[in-house]
Protein backbone atom coordinates (compact mmCIF):
# COMPACT_ATOMS: atom_id res chain seq x y z
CA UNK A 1 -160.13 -9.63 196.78
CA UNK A 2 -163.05 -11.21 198.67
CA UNK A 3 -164.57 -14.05 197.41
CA UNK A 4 -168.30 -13.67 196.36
CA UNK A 5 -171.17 -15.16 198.22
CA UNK A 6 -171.15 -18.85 197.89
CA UNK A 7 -174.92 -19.57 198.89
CA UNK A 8 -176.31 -18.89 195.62
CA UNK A 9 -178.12 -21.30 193.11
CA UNK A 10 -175.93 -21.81 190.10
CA UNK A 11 -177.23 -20.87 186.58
CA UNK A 12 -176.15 -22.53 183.68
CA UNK A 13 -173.78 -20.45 181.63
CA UNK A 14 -174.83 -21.97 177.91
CA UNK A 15 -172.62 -19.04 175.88
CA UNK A 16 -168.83 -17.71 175.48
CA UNK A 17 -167.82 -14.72 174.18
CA UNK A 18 -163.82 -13.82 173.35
CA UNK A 19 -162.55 -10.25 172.92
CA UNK A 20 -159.16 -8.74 173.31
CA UNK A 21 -158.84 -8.40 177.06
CA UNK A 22 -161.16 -11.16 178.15
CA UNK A 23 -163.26 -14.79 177.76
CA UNK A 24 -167.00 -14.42 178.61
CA UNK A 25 -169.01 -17.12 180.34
CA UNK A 26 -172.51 -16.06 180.79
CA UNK A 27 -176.50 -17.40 180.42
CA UNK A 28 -176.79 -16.69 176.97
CA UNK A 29 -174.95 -14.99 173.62
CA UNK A 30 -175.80 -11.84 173.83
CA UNK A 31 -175.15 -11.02 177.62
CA UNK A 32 -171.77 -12.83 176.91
CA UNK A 33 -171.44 -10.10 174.17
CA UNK A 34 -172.55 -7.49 175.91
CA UNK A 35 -170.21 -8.11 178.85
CA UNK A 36 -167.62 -8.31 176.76
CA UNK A 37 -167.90 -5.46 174.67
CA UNK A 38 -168.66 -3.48 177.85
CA UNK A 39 -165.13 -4.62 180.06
CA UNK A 40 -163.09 -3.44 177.26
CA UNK A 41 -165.01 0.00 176.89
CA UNK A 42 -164.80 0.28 180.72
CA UNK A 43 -161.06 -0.88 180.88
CA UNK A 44 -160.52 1.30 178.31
CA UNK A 45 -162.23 4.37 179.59
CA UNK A 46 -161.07 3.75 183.46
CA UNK A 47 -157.30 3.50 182.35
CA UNK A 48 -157.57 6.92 180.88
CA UNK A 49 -159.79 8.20 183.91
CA UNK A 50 -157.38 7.06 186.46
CA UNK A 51 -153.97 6.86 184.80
CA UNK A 52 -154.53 9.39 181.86
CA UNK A 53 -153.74 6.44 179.12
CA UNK A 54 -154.80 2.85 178.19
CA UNK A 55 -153.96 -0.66 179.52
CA UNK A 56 -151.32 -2.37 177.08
CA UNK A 57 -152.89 -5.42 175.65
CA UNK A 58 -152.82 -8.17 178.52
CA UNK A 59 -150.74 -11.81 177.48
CA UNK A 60 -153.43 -13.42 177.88
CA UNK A 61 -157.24 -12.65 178.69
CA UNK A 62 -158.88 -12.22 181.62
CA UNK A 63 -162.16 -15.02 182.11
CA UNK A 64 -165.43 -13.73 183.05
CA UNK A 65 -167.93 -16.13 184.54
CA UNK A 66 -171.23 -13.87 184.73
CA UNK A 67 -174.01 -15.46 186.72
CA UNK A 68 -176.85 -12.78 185.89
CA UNK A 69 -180.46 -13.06 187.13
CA UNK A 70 -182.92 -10.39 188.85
CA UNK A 71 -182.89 -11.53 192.20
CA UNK A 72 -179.36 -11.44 192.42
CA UNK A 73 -177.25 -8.87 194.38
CA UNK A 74 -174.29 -7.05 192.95
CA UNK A 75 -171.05 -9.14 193.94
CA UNK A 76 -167.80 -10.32 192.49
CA UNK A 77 -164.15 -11.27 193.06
CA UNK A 78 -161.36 -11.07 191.17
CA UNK A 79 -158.29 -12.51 191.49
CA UNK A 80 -154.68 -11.91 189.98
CA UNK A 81 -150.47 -12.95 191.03
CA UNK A 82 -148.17 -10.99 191.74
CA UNK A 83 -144.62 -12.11 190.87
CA UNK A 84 -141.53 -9.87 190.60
CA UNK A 85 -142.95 -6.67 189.03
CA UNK A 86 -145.17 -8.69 186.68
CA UNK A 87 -148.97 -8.83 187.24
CA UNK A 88 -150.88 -12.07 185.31
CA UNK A 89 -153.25 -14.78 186.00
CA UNK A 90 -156.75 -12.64 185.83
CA UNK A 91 -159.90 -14.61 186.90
CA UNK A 92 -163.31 -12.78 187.57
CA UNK A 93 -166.60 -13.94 189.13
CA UNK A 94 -169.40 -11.24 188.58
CA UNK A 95 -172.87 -11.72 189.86
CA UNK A 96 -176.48 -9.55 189.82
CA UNK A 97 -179.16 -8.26 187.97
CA UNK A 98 -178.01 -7.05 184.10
CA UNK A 99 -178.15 -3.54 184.91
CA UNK A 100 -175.99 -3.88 188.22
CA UNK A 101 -173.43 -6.03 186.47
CA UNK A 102 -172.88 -3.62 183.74
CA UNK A 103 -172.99 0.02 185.62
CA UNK A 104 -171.37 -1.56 189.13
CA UNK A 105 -169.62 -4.91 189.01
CA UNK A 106 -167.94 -4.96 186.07
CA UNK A 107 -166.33 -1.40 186.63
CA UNK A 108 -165.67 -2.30 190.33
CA UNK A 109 -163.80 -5.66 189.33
CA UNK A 110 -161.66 -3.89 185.93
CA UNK A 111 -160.75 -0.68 188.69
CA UNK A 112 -158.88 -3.39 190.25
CA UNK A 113 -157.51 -4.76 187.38
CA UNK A 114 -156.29 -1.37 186.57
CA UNK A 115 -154.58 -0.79 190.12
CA UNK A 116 -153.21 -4.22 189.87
CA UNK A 117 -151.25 -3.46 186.58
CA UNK A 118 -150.30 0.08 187.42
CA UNK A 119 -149.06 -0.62 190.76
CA UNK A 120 -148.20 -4.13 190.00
CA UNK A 121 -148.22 -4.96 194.41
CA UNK A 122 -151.30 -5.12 196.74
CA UNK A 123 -153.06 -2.08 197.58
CA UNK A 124 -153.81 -0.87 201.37
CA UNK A 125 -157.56 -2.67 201.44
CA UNK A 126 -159.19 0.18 202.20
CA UNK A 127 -157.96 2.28 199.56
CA UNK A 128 -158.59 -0.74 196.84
CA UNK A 129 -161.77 -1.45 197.65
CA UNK A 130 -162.86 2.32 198.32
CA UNK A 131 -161.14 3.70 195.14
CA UNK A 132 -162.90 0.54 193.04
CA UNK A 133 -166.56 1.23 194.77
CA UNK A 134 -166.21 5.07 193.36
CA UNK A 135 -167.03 4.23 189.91
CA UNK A 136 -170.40 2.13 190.52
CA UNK A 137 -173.37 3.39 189.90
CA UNK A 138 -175.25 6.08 192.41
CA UNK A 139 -177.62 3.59 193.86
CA UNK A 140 -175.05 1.34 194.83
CA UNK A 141 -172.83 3.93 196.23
CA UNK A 142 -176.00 4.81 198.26
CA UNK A 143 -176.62 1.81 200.20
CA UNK A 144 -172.51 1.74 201.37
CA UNK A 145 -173.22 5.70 202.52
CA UNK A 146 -175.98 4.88 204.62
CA UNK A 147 -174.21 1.61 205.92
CA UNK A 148 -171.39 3.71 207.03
CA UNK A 149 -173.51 6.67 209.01
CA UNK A 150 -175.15 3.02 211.07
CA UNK A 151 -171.37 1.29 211.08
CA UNK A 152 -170.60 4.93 212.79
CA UNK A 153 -173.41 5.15 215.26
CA UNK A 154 -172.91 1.81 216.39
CA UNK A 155 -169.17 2.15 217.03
CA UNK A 156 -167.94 -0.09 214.22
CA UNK A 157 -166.18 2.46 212.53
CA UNK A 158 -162.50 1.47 212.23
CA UNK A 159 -159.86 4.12 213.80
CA UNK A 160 -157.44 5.48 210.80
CA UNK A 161 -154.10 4.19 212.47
CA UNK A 162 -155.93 0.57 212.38
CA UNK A 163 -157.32 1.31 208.99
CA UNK A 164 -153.87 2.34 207.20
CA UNK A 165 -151.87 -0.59 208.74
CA UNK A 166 -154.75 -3.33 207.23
CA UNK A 167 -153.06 -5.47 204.70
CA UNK A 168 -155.70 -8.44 205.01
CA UNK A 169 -159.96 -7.90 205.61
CA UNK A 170 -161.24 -7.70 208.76
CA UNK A 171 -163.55 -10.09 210.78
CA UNK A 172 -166.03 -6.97 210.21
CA UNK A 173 -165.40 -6.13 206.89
CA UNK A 174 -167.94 -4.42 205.86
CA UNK A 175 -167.11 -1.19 207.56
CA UNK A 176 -163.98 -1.33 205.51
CA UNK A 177 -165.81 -1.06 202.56
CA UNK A 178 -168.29 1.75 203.63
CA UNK A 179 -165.58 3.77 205.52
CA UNK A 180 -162.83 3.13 202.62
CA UNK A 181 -165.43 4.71 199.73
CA UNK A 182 -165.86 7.52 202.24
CA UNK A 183 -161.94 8.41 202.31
CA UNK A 184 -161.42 7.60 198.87
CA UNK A 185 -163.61 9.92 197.92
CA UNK A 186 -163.25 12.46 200.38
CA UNK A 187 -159.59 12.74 199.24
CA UNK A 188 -160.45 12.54 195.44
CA UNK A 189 -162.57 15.18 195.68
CA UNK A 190 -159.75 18.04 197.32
CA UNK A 191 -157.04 16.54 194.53
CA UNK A 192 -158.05 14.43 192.00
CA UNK A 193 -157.08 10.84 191.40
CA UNK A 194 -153.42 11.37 190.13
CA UNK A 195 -152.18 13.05 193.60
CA UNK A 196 -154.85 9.99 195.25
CA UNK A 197 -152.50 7.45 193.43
CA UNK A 198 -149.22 8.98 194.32
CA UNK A 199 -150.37 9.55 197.79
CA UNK A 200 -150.91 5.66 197.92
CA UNK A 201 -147.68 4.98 195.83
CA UNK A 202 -145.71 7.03 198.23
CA UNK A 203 -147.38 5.32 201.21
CA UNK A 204 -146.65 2.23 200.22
CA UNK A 205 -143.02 2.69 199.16
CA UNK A 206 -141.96 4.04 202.71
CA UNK A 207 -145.07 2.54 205.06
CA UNK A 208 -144.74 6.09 206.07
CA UNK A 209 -148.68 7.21 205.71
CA UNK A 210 -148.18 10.35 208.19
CA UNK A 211 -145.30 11.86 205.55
CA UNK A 212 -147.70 10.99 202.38
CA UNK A 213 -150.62 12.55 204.28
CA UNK A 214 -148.44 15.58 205.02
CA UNK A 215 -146.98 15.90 201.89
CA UNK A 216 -150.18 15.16 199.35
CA UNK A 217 -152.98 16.48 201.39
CA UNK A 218 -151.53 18.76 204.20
CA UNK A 219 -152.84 17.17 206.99
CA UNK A 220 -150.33 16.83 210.51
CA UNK A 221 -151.12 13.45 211.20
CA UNK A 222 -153.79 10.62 210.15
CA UNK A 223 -155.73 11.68 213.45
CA UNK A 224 -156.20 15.05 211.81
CA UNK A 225 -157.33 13.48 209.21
CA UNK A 226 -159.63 11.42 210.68
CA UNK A 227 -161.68 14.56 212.35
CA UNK A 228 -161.38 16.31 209.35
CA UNK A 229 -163.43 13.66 207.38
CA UNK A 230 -165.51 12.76 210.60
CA UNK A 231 -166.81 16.64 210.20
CA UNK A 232 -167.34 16.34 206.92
CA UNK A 233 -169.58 12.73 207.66
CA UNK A 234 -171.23 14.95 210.22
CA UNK A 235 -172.25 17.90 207.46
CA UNK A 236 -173.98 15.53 205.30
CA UNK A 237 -170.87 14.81 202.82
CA UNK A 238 -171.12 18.31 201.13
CA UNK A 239 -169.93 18.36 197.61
CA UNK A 240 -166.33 19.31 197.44
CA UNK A 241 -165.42 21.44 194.01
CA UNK A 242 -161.20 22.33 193.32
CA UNK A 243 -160.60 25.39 192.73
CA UNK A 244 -157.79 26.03 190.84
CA UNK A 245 -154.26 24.54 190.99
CA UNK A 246 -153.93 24.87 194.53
CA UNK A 247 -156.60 22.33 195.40
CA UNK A 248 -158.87 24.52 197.71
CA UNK A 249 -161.99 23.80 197.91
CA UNK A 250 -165.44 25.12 198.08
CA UNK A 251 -168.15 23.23 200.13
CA UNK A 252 -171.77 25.06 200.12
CA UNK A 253 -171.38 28.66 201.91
CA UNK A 254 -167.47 28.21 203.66
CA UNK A 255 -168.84 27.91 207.31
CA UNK A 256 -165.94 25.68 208.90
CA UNK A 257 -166.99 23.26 211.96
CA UNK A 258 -163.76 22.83 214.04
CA UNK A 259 -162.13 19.45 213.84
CA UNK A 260 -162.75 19.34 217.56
CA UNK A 261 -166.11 18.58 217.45
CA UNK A 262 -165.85 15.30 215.46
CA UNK A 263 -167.98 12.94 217.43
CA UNK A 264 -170.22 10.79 216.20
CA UNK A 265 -174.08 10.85 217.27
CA UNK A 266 -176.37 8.52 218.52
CA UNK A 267 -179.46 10.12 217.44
CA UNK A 268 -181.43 8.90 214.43
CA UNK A 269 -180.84 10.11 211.02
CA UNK A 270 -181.64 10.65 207.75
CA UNK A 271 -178.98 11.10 204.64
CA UNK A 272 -179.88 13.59 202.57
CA UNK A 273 -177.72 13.97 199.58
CA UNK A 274 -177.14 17.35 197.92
CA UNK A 275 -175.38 19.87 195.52
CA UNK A 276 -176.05 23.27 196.60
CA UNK A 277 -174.09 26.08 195.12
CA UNK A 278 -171.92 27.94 197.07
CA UNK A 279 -174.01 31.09 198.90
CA UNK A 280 -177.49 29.59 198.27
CA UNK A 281 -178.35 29.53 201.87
CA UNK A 282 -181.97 27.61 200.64
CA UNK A 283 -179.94 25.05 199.31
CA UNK A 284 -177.68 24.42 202.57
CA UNK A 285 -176.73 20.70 202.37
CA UNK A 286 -178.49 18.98 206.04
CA UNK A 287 -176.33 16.99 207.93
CA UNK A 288 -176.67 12.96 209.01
CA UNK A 289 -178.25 14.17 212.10
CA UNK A 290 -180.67 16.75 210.36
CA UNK A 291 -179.82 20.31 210.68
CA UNK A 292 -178.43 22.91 208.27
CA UNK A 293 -174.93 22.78 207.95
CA UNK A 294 -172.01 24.04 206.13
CA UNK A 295 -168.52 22.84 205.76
CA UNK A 296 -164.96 23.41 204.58
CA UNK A 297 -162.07 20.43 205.59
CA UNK A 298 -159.87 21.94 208.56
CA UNK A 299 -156.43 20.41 207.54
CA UNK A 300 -154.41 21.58 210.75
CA UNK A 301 -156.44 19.05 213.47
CA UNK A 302 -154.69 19.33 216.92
CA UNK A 303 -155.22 15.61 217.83
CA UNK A 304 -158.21 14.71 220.49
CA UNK A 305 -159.12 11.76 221.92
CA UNK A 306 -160.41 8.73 219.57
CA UNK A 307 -163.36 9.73 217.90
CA UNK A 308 -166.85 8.23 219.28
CA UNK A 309 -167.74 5.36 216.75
CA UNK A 310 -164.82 3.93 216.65
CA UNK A 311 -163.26 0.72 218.10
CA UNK A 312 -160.19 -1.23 218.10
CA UNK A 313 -160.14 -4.31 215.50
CA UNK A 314 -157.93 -7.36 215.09
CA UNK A 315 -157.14 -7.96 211.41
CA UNK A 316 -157.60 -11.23 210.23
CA UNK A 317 -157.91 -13.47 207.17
CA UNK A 318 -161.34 -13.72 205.62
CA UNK A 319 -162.27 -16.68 203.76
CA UNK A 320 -165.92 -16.61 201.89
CA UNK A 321 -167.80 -13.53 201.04
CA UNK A 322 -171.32 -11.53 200.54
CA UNK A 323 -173.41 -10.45 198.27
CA UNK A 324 -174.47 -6.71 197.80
CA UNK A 325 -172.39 -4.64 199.03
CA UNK A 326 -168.85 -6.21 199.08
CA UNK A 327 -166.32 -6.79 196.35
């Protein structure tokens, strides 16, 4: 985990608050309670979300210092050991406004709690902090969407081979973040979150990340891949529905853009979010660079050169941290 941003004025936390699962420190009673009473309903409801059951009860709680103000950004860290198959130690820092730290933080920090005891090792980064940024609120989703359509145009996008062998943040981390909710959810969407973990369990058990893309997804190679969710950047991030068992997918009217053609533009852009039912050609979702367009994955990429918007990046160490946008 990052750390959160240092360079913030301290509040005094005047309350405590004890349930189950975790120790609250926060400004006063009641948002101690209420932060409380809200990690266990989110622990609770995330465990069965992701892992189709609850969270035993932990050995000991997990301490919550809140610092909560308006003018704060969303931000927080959270830190646990590993050591031989056993998971302990929780401590969490949360920071922002009261309605970020409820709907964003707090469900951001227990998703990796919930990892954490499930998988009981370190996650890839980008799959940890992607995965956890998938259950904040919209707005906050948002703002990482539009960071990653300006990380891409200004070729600080981070190739996939680099990506998948990360095991510490970058200098420039906060590509990783914007690109690593992308995936996350790109691959969520065409399976669901139990072939997403196993895909990751499977990855990490054999470092072998071509095989588990081959064998959970169907793509050759992490370059096909790659263009496959580049196109799907390019559409606008159509919605993607399962159909079925088989995990196909629906994505506005079925028009498929090659994989080929996954290059990333210069020109200026506007997001536009949408949900348009399949066939309602009024509704046809507009691309990051403007015009209608339509989109199914291609899963059978022949590989091309490296995608515009992307360049190499050491992986290093990061001490300190940021408000906003990373956690």
């Amino acid at each position: 985990m990052a750390a959160i941003v240092a360079a913030v004025s301290p509040l005094s936390h005047a309350a405590g608050y004890r349930t189950v699962n975790f120790t609250v420190d926060a400004p006063t009673p009641q948002l101690a309670k209420e932060i409380g009473d809200s990690a266990e309903v989110w622990r609770c409801d995330l465990a069965k979300e992701w892992l189709g059951k609850e969270l035993p009860r932990w050995s000991q709680p997990c301490p919550i210092k809140a610092t909560v103000a308006p003018h704060l950004g969303a931000g927080g860290a959270t830190s646990f050991v590993f050591n031989q198959g056993q998971v302990y130690d929780w401590r969490m820092n949360i920071q922002g406004s009261r309605e970020r730290v409820l709907d964003s933080v707090l469900p951001h920090e227990i998703t990796h709690t919930i990892f954490a005891t499930h998988f009981r090792q370190p996650l890839p980064r980008w799959a940890d902090e992607g995965a956890c940024t998938t259950v904040e609120h919209h707005s906050e989703i948002q703002k990482q969407e539009r960071m990653l359509i300006d990380f891409l145009k200004t070729k600080r996008g981070i190739r996939f081979d680099e990506m998948f062998a990360m095991t510490e943040y970058p200098a420039d981390v906060l590509p990783l973040y914007a690109q690593g909710h992308s995936l996350s959810q790109f691959l969520i969407s065409q399976r669901g979150k139990q072939v997403f973990l196993n895909f990751l369990a499977d990855g990490m058990r054999t470092n072998d990340w071509r095989a588990a893309i081959q064998s959970h997804y169907e793509y050759e190679h992490l370059l096909a891949l790659q263009n496959s969710w580049m196109d799907w950047v390019r559409a606008g991030r159509p919605p993607l529905q399962l159909v079925g068992g088989g995990g196909t997918m629906l994505a506005s009217a079925q028009v498929t853009v090659p994989a080929q053609q996954s290059t990333a533009s210069s020109a200026s852009a506007t997001i536009t979010p949408t949900a348009s039912p399949v066939g309602n050609v009024a509704a046809r979702p507009q691309s990051v660079y403007g015009e209608s367009t339509n989109w199914v994955p291609a899963r059978n990429s022949q590989p091309v050169a490296a995608t515009a918007g992307y360049e190499s990046g050491r992986p290093i160490m990061m001490s300190g941290g940021r408000e906003n946008a990373m956690r």
